[in-house]
PDB file of N, CA and C in Angstrom:
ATOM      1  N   UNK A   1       0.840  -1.193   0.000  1.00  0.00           N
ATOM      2  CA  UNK A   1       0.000   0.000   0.000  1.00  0.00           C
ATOM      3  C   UNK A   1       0.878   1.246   0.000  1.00  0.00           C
ATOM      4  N   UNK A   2       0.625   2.380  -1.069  1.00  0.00           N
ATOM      5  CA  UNK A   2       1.054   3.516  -1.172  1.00  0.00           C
ATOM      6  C   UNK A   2       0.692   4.190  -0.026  1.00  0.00           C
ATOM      7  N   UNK A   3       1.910   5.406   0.543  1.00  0.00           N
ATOM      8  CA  UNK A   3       1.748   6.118   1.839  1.00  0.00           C
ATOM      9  C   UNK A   3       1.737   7.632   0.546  1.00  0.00           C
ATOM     10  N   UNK A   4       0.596   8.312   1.001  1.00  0.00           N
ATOM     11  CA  UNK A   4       0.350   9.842   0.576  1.00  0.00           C
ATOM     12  C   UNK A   4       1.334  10.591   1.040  1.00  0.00           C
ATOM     13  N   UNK A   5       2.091  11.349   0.812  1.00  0.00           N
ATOM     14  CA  UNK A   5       2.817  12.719   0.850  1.00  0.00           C
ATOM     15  C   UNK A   5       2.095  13.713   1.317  1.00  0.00           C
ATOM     16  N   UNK A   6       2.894  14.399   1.818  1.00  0.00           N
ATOM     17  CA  UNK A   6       2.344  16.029   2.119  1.00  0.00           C
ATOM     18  C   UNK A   6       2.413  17.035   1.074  1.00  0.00           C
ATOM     19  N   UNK A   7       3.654  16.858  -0.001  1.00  0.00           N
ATOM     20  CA  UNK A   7       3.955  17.473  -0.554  1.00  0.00           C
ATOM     21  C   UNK A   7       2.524  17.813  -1.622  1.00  0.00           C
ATOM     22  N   UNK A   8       1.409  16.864  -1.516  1.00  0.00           N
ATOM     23  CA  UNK A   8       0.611  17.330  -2.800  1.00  0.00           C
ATOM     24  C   UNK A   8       0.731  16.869  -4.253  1.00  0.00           C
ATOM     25  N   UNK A   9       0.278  17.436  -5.294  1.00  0.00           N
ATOM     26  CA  UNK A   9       0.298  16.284  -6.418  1.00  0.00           C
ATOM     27  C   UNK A   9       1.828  17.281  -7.114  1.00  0.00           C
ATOM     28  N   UNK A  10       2.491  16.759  -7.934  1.00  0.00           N
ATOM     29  CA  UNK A  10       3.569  17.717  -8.935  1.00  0.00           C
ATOM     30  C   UNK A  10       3.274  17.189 -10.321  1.00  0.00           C
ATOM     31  N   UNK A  11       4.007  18.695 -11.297  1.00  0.00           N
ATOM     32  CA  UNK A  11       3.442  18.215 -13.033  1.00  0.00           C
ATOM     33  C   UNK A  11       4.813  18.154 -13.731  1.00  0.00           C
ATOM     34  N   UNK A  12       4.318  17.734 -14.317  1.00  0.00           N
ATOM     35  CA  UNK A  12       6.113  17.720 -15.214  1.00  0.00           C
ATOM     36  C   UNK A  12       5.712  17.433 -16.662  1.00  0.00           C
ATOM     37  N   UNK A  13       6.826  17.010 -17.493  1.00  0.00           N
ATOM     38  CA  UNK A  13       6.532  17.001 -19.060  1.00  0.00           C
ATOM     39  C   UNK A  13       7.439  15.956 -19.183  1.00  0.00           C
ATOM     40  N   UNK A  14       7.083  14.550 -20.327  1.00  0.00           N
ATOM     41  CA  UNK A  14       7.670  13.802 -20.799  1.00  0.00           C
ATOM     42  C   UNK A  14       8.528  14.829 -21.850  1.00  0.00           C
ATOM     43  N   UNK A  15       9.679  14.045 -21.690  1.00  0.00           N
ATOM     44  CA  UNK A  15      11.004  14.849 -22.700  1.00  0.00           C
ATOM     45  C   UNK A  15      11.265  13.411 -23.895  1.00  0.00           C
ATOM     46  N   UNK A  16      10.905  13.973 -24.856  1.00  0.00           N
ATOM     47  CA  UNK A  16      11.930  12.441 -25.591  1.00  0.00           C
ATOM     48  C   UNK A  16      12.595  13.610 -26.356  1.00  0.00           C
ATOM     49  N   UNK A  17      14.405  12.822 -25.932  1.00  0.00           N
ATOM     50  CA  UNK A  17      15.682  13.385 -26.706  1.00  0.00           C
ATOM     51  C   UNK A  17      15.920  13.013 -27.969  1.00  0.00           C
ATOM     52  N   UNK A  18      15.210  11.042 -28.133  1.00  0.00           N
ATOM     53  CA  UNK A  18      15.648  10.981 -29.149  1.00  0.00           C
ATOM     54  C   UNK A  18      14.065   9.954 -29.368  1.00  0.00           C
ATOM     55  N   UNK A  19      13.665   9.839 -30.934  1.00  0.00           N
ATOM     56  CA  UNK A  19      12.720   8.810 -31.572  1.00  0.00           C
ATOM     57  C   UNK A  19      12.892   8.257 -31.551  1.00  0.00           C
ATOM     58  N   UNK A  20      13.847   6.331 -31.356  1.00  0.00           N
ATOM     59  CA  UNK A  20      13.610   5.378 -31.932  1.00  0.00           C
ATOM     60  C   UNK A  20      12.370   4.794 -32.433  1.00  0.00           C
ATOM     61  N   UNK A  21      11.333   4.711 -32.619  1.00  0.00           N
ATOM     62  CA  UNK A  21      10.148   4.441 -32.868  1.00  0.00           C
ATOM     63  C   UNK A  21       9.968   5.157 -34.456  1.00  0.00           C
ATOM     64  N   UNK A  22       9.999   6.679 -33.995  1.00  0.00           N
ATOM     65  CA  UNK A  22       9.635   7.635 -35.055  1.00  0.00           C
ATOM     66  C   UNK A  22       8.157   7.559 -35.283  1.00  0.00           C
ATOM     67  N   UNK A  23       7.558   8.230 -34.333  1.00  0.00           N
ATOM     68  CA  UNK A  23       6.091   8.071 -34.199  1.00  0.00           C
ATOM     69  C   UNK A  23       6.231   9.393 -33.500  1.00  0.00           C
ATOM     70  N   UNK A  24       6.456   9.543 -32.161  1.00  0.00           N
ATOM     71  CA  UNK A  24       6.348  10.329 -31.148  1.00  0.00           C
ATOM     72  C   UNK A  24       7.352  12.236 -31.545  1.00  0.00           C
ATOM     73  N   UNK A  25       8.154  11.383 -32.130  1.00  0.00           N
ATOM     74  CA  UNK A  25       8.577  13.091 -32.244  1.00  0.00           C
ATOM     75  C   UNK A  25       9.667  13.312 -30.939  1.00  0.00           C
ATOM     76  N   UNK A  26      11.003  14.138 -30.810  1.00  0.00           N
ATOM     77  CA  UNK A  26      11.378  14.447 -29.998  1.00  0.00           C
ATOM     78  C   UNK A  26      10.836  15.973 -29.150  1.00  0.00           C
ATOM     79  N   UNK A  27      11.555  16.501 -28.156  1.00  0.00           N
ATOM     80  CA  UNK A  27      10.730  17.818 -27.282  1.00  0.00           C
ATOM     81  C   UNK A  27       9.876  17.215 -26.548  1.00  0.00           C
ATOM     82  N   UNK A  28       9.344  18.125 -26.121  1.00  0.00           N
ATOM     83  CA  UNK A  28       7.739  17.651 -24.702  1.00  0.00           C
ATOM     84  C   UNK A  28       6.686  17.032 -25.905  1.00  0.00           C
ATOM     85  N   UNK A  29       6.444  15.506 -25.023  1.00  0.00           N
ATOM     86  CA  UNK A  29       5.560  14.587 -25.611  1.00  0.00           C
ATOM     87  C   UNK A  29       4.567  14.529 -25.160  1.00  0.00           C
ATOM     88  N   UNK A  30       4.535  14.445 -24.084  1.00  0.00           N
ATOM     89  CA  UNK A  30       3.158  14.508 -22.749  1.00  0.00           C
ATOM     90  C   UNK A  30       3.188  15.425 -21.897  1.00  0.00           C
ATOM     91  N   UNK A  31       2.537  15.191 -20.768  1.00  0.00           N
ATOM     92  CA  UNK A  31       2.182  16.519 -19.593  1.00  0.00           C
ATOM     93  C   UNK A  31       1.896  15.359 -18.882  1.00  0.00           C
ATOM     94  N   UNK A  32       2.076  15.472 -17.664  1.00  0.00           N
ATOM     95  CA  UNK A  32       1.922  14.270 -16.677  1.00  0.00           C
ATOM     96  C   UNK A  32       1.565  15.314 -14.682  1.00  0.00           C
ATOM     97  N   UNK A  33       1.080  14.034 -13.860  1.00  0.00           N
ATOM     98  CA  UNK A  33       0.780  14.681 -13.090  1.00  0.00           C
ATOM     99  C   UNK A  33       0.929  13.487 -11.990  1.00  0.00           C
ATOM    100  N   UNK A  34       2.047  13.878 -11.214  1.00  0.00           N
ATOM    101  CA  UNK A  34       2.458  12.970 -10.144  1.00  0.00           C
ATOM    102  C   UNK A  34       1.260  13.101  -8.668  1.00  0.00           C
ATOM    103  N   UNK A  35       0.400  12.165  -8.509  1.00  0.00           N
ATOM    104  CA  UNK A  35      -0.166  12.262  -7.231  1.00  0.00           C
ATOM    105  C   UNK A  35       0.541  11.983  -5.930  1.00  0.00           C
ATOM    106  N   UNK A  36      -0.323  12.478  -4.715  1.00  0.00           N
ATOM    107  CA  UNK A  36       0.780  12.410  -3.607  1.00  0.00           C
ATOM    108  C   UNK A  36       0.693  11.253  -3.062  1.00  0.00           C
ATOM    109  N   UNK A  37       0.012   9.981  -3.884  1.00  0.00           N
ATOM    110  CA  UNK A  37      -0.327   8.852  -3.321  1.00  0.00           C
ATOM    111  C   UNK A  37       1.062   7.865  -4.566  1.00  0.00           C
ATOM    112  N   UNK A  38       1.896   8.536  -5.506  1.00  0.00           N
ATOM    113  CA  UNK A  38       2.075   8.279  -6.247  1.00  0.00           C
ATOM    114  C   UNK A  38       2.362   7.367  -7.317  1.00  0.00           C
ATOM    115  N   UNK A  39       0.888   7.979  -7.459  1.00  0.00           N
ATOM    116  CA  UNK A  39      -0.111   7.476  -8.883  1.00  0.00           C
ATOM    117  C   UNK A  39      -0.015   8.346  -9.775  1.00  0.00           C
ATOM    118  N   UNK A  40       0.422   8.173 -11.060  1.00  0.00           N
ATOM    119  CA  UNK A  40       0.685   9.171 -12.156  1.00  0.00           C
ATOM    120  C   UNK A  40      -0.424   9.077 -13.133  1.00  0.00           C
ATOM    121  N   UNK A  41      -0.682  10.448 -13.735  1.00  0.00           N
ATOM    122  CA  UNK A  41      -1.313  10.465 -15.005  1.00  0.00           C
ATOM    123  C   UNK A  41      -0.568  11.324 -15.999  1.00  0.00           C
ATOM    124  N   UNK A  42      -0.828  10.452 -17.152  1.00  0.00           N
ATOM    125  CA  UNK A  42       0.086  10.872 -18.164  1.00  0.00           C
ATOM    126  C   UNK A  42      -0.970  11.220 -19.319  1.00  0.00           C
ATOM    127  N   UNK A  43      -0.782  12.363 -20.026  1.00  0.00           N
ATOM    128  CA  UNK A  43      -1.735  13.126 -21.116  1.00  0.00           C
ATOM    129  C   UNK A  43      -0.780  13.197 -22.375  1.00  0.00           C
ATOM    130  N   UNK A  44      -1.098  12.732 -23.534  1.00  0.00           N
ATOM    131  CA  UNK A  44      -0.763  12.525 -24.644  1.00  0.00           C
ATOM    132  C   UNK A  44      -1.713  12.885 -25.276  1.00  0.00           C
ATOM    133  N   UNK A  45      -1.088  14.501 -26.155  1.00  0.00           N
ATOM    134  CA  UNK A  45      -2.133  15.927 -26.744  1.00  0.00           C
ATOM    135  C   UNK A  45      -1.763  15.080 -28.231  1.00  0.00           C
ATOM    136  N   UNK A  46      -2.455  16.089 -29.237  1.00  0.00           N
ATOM    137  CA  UNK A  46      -2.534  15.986 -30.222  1.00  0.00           C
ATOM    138  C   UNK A  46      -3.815  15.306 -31.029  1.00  0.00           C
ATOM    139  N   UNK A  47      -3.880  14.917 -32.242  1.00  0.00           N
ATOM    140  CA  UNK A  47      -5.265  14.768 -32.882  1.00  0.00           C
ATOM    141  C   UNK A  47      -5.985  13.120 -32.007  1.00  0.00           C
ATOM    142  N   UNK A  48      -5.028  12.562 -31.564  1.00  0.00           N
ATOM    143  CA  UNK A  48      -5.725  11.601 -30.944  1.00  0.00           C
ATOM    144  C   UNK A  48      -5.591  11.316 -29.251  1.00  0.00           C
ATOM    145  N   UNK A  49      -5.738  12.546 -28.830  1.00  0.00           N
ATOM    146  CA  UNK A  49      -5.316  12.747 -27.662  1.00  0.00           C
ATOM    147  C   UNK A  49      -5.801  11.921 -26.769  1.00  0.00           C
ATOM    148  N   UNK A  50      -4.958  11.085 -25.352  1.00  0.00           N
ATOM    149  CA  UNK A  50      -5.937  10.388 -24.538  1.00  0.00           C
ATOM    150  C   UNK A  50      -5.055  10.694 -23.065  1.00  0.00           C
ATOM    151  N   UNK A  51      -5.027   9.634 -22.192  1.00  0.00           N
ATOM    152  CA  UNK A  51      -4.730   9.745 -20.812  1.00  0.00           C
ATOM    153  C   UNK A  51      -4.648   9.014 -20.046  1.00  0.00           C
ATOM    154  N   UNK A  52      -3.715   7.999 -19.804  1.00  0.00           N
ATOM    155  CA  UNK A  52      -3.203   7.007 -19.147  1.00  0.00           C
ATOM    156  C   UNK A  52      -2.950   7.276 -17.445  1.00  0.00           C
ATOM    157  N   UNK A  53      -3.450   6.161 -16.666  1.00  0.00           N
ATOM    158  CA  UNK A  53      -3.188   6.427 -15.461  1.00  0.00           C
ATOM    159  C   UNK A  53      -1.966   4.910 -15.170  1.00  0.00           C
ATOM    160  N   UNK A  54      -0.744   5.444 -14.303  1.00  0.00           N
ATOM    161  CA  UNK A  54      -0.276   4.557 -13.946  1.00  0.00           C
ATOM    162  C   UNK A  54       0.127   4.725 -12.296  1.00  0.00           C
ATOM    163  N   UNK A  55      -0.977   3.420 -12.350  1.00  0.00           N
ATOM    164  CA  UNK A  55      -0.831   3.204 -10.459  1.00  0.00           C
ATOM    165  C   UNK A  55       0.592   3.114  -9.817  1.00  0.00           C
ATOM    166  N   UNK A  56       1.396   2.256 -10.613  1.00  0.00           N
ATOM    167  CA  UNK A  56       2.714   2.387  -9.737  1.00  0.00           C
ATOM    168  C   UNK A  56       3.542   3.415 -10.318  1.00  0.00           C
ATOM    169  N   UNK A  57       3.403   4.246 -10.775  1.00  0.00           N
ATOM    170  CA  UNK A  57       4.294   5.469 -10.511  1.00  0.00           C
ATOM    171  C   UNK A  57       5.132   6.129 -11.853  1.00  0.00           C
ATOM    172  N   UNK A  58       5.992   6.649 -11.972  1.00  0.00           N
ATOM    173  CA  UNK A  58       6.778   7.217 -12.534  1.00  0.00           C
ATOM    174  C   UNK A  58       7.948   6.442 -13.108  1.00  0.00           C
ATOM    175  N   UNK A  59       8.512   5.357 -12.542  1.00  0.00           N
ATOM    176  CA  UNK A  59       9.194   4.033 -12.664  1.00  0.00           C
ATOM    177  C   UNK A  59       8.598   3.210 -13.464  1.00  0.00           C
ATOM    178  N   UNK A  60       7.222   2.815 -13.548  1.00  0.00           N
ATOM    179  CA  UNK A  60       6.643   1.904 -14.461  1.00  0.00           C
ATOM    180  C   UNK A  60       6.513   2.581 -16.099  1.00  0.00           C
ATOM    181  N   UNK A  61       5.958   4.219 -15.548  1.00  0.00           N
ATOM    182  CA  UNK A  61       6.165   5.214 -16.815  1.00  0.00           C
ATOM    183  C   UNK A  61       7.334   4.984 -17.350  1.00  0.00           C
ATOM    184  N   UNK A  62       8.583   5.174 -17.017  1.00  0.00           N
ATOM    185  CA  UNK A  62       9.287   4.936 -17.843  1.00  0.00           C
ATOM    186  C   UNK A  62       9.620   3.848 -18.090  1.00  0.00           C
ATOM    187  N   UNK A  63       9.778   2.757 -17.409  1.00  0.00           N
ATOM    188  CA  UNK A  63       9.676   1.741 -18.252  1.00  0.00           C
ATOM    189  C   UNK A  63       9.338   1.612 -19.791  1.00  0.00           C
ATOM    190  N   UNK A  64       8.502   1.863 -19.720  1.00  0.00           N
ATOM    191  CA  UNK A  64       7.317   1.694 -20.909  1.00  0.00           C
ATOM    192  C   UNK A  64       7.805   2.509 -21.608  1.00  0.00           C
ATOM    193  N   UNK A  65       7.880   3.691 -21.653  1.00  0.00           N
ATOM    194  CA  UNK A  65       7.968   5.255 -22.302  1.00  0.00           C
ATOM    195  C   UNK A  65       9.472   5.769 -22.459  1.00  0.00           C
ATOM    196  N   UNK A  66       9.711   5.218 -21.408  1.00  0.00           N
ATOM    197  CA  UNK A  66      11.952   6.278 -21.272  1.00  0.00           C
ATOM    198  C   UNK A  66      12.271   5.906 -22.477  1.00  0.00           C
ATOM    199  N   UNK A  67      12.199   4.400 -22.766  1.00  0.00           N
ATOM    200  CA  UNK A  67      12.927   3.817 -24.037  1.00  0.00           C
ATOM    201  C   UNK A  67      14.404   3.998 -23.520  1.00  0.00           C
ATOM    202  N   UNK A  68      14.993   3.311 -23.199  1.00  0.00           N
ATOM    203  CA  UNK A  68      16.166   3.538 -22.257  1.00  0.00           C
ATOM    204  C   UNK A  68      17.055   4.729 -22.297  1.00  0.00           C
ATOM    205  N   UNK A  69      16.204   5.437 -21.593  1.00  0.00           N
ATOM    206  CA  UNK A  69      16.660   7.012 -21.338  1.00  0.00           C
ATOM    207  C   UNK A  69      16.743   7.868 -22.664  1.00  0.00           C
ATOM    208  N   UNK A  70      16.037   7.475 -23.786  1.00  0.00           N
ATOM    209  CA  UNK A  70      15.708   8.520 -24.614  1.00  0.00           C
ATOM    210  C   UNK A  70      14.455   9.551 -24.128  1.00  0.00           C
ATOM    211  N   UNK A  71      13.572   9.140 -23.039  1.00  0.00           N
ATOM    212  CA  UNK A  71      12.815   9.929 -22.923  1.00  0.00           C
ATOM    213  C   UNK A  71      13.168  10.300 -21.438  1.00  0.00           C
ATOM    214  N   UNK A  72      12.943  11.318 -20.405  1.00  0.00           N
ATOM    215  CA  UNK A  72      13.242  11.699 -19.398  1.00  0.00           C
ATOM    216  C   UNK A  72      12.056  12.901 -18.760  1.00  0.00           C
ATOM    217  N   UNK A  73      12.012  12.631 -17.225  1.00  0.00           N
ATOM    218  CA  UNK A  73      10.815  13.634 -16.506  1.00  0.00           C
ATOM    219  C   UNK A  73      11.362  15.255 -16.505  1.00  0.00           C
ATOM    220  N   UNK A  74      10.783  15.875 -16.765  1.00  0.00           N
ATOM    221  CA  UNK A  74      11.175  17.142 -16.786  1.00  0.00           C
ATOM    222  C   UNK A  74       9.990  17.757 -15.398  1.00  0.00           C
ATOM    223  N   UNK A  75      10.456  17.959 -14.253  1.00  0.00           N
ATOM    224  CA  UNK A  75       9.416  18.266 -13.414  1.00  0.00           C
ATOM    225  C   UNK A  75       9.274  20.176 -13.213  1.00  0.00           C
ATOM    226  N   UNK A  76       8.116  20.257 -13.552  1.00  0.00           N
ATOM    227  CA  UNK A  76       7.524  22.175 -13.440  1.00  0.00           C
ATOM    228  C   UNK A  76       7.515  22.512 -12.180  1.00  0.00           C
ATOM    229  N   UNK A  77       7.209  21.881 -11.233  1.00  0.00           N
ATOM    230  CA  UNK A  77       7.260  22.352  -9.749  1.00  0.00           C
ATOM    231  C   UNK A  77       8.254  22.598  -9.148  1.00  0.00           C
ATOM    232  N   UNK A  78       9.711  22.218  -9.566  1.00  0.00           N
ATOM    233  CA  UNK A  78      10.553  22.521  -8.311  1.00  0.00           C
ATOM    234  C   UNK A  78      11.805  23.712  -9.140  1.00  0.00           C
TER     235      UNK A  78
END
């Protein structure tokens, strides 16, 4: 079981440096939003825009998404 923070929820922006895929495009890909329970949601704009929630965190996000460190959290709050 996740322990909540005090700190509140934080936002940040998926960064991809580089495409391997060549789908996504490099620069800010998403907009994301760290909860203080942290549980992330991740927003992917554009013509087919949608919104992924990932319960375990920011770690599972990249998993999936870093593409081994081509993509990286860029956090707005601190």
């Amino acid at each position: 079981m996740k322990v909540a923070s005090t700190s509140g929820p934080r936002c940040f922006q998926l960064v991809r440096h580089a495409d391997p895929s060549g789908v996504s495009g490099t620069g800010v890909i998403a907009e994301g939003v760290e909860w203080s329970d942290g549980t992330v949601a991740l927003h992917w704009g554009g013509r087919f825009a949608t919104t992924t929630v990932w319960p375990d965190g920011i770690d599972a996000l990249l998993t999936i998404h870093g593409h081994s460190g081509s993509s990286t959290i860029r956090w707005l709050d601190e």
